[in-house]
N, C-alpha and C. Protein backbone atom coordinates (compact mmCIF):
# COMPACT_ATOMS: atom_id res chain seq x y z
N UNK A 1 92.88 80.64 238.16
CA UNK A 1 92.76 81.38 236.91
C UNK A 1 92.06 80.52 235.85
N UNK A 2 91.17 80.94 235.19
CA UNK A 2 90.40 80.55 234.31
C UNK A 2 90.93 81.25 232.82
N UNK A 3 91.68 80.54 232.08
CA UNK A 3 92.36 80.83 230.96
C UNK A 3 92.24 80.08 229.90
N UNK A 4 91.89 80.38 228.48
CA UNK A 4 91.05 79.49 227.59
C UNK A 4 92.73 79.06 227.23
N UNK A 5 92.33 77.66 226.68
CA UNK A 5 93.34 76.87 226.25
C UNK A 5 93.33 76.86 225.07
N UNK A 6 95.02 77.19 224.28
CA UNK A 6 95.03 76.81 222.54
C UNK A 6 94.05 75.14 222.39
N UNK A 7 93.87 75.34 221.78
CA UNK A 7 93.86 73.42 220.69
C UNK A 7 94.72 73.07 220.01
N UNK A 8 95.39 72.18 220.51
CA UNK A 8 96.38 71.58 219.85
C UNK A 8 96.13 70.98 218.42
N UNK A 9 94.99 70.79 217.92
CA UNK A 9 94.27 70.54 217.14
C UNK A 9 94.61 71.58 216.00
N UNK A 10 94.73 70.66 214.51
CA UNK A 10 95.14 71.38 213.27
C UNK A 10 93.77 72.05 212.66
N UNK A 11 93.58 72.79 212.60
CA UNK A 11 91.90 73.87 211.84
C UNK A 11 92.82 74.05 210.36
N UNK A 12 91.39 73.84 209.48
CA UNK A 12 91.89 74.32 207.77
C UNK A 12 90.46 74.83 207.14
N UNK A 13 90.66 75.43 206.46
CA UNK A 13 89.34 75.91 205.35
C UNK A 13 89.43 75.57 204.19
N UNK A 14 88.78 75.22 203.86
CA UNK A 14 88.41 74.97 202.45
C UNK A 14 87.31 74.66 201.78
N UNK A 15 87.00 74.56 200.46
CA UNK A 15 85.47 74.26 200.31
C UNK A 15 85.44 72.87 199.85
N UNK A 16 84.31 72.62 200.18
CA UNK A 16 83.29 71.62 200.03
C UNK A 16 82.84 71.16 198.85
N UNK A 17 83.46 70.28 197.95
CA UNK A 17 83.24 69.75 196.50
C UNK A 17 82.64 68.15 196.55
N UNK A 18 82.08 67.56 197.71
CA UNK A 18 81.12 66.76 197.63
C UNK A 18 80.64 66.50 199.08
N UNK A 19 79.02 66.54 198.79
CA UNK A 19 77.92 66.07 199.53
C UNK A 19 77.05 64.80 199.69
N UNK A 20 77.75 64.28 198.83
CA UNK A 20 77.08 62.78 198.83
C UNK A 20 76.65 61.72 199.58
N UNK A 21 78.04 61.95 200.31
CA UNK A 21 77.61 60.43 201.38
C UNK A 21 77.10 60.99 202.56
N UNK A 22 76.85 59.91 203.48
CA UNK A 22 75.30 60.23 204.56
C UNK A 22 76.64 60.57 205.41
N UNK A 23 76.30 62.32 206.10
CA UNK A 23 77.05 61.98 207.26
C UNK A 23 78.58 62.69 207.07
N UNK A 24 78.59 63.06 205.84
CA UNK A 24 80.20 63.18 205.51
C UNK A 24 80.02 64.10 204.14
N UNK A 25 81.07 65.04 204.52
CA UNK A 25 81.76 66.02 203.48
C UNK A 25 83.14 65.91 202.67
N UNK A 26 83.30 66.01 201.48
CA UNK A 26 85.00 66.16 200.75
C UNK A 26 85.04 67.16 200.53
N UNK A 27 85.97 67.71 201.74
CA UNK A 27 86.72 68.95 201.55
C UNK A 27 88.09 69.45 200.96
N UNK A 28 87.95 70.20 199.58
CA UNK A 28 89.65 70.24 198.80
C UNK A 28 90.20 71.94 199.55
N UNK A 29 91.08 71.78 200.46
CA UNK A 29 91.99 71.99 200.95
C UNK A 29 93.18 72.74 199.58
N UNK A 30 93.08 74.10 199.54
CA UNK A 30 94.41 74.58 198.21
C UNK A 30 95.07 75.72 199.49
N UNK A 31 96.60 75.06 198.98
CA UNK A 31 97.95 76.19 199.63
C UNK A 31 98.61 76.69 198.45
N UNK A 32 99.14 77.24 198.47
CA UNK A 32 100.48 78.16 197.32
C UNK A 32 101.31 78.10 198.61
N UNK A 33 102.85 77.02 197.54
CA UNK A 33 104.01 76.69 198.02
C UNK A 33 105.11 77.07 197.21
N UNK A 34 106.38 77.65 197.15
CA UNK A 34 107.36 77.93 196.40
C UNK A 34 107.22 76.68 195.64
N UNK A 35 107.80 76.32 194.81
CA UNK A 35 108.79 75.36 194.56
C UNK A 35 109.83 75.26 194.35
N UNK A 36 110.58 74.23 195.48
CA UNK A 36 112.06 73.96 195.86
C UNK A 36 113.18 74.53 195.33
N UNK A 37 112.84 74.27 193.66
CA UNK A 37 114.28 73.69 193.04
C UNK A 37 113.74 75.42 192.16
N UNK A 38 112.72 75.52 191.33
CA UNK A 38 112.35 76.76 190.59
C UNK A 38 112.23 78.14 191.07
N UNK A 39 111.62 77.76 192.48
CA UNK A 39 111.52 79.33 193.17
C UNK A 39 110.02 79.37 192.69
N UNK A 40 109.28 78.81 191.75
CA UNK A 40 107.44 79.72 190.99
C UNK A 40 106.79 79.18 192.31
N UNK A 41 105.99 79.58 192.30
CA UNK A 41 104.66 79.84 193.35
C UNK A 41 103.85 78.38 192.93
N UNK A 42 103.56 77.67 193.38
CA UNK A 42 102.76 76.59 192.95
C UNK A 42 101.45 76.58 194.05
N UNK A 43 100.08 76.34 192.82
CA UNK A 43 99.18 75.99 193.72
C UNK A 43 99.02 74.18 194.22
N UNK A 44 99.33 73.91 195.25
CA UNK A 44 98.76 72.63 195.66
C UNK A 44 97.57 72.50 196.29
N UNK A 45 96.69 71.13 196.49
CA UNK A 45 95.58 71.29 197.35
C UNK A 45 95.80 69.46 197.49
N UNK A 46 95.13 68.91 198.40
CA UNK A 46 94.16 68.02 199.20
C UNK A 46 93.21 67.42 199.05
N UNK A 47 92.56 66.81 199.50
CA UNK A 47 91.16 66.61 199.52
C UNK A 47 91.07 65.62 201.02
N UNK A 48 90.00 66.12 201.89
CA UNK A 48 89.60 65.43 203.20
C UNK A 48 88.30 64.81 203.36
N UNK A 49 88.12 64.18 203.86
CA UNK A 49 86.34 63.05 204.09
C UNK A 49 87.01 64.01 205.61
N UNK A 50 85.22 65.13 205.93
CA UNK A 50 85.20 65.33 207.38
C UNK A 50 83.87 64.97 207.26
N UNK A 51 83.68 64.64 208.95
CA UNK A 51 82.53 64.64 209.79
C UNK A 51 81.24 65.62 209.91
N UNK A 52 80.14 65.69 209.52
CA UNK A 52 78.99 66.23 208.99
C UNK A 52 77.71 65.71 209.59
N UNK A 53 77.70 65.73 211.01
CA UNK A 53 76.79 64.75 211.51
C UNK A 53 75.21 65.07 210.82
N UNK A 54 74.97 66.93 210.78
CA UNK A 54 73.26 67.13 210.80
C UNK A 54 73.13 66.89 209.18
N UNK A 55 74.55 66.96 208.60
CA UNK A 55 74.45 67.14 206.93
C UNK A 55 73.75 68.48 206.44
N UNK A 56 74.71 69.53 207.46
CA UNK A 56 73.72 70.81 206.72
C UNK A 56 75.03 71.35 206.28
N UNK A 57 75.87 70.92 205.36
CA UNK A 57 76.66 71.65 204.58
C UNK A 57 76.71 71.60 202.96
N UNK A 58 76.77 71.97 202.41
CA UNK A 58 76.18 71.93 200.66
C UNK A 58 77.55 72.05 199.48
N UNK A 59 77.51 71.30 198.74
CA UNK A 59 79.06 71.09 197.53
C UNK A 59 79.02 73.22 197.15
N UNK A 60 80.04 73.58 197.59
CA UNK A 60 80.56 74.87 197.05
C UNK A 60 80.65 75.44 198.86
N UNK A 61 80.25 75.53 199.46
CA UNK A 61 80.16 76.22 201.05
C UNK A 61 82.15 76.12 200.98
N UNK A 62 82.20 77.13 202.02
CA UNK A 62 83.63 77.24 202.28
C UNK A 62 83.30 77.37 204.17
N UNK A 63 84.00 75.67 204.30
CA UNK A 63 84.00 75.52 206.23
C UNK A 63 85.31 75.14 206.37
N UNK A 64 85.89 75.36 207.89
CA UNK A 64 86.42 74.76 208.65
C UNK A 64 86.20 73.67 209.34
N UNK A 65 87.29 72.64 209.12
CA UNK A 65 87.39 71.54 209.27
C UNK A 65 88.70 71.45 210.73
N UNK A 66 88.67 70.55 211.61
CA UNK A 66 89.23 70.50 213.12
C UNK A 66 89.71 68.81 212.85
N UNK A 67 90.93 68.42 213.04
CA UNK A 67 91.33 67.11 213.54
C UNK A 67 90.64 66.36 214.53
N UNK A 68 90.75 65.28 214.32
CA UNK A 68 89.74 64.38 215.16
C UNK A 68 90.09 63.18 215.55
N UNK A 69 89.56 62.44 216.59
CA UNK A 69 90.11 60.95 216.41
C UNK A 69 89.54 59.99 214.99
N UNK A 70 89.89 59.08 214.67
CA UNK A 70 89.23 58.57 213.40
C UNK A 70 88.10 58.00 213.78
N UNK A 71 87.10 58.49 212.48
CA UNK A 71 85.80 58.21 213.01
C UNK A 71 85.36 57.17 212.08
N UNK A 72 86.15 56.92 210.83
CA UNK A 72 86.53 55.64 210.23
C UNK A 72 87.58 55.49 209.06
N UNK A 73 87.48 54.72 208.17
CA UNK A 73 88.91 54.43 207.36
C UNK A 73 89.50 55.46 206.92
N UNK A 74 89.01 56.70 206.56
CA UNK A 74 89.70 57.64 205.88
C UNK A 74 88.74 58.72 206.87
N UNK A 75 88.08 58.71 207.69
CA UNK A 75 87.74 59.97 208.22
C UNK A 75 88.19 60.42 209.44
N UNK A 76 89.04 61.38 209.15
CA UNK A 76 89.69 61.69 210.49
C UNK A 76 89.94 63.36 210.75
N UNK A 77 88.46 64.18 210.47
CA UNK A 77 88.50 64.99 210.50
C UNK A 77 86.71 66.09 210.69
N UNK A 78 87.01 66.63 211.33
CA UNK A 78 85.31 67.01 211.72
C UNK A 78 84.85 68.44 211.01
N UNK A 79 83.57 68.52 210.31
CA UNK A 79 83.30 69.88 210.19
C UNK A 79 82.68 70.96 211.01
N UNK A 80 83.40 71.64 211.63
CA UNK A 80 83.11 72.55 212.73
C UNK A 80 82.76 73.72 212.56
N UNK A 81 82.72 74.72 211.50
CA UNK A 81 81.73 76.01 211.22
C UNK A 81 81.36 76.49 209.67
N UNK A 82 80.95 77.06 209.60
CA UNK A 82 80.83 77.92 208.12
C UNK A 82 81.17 78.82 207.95
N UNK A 83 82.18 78.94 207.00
CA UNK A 83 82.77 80.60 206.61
C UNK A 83 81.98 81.44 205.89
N UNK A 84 81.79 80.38 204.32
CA UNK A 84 81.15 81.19 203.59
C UNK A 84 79.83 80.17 203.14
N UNK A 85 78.98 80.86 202.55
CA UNK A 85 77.59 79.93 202.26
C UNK A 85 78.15 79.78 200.89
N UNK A 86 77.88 79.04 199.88
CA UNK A 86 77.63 78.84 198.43
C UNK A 86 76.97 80.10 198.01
N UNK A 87 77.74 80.50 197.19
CA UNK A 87 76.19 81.52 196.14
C UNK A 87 75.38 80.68 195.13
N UNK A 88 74.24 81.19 195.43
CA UNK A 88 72.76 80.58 194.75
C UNK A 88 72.58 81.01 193.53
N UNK A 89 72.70 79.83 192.97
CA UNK A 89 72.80 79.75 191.10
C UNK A 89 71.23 80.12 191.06
């Protein structure tokens, strides 16, 4: 039987708020979490250095990002598709 396998691997979306470095994207990552003790809705978010090998992703794009082995000090995470493009100012 030929049966596709989950990925154990964590997938997240979020957009893309810097393009700078060669090779690499910062992706901010936002959840809405109760909070504990109040019960209000809180927005939290993140921020991730993923993997961007061709560098065709642009500051505002909304991608998915896939766990990875570390590919160095803080990068431990790959960019694997595009959800949404940026809209063109």
């Amino acid at each position: 039987m030929t049966e596709a396998k989950k990925s154990l691997k964590r997938t997240l979306i979020g957009k893309v708020v810097s393009d700078k470095r060669a090779k690499t994207v910062t992706v901010l990552i936002e959840r809405r979490v109760k909070h504990a003790l109040y019960g209000k809705i809180v927005a939290k978010s993140s921020k991730y250095h993923a993997h961007d090998e061709t560098n065709q992703y642009q500051t505002g794009d909304v991608i998915e990002i896939t766990e990875s082995r570390p590919i160095s000090k803080t990068k431990n995470w790959v960019a694997t598709r595009l959800v949404e493009k940026a809209a063109a100012v």
